[in-house]
Protein backbone atom coordinates (compact mmCIF):
# COMPACT_ATOMS: atom_id res chain seq x y z
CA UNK A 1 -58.16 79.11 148.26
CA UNK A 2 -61.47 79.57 146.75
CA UNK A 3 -62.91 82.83 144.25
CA UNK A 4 -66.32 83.40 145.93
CA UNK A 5 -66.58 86.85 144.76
CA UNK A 6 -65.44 89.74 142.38
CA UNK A 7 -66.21 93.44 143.09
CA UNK A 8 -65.42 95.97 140.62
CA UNK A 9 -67.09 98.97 142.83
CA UNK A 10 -64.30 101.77 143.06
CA UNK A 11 -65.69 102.84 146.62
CA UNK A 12 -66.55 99.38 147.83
CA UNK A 13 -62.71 97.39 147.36
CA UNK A 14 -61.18 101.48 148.83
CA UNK A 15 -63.57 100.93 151.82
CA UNK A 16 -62.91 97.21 152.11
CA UNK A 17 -58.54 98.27 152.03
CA UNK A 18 -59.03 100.82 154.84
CA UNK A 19 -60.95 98.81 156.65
CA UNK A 20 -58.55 95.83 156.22
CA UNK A 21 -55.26 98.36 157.08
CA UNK A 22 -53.73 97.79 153.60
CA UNK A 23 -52.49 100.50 151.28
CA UNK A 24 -55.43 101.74 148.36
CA UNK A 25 -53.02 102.73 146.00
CA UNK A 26 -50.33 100.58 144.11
CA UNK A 27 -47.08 101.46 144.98
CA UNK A 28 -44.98 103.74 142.25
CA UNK A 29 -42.96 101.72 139.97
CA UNK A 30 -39.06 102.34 140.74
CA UNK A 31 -37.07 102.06 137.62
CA UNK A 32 -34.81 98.66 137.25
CA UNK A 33 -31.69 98.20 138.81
CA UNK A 34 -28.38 97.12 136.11
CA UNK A 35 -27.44 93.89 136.98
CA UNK A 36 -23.98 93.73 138.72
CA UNK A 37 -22.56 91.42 136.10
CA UNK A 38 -22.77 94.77 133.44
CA UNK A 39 -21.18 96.80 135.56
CA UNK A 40 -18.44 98.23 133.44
CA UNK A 41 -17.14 100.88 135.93
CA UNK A 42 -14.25 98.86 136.61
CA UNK A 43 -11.46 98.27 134.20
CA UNK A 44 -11.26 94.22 134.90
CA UNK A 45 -9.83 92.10 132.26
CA UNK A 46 -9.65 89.03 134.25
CA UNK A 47 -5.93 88.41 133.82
CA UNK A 48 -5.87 87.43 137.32
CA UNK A 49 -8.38 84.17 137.01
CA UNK A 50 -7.26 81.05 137.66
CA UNK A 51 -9.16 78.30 136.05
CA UNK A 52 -6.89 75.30 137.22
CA UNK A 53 -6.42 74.79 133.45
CA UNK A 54 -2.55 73.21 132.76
CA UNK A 55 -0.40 76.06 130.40
């Protein structure tokens, strides 16, 4: 892909978007998600892991 252009004209790239069928405006930001691995809800103490390791 090749830059043959830049257009910093507000009315110009809105035009260009609607014309084009994609969105104007940037979608809101959604805050993060926790990561399932910090999930603390559940009282897991991993007693019940088996490792293969001899005793």
């Amino acid at each position: 892909m090749k830059l043959v252009g830049v257009v910093f004209d507000q009315p110009t790239i809105s035009n260009t978007l609607r014309a084009l069928g994609l969105p104007v405006r940037a979608p809101p930001i959604a805050p993060a998600r926790s990561s399932p691995l910090l999930d603390c809800s559940s009282d897991w103490t991993g007693a019940d892991v088996d490792y293969g390791w001899p005793d």
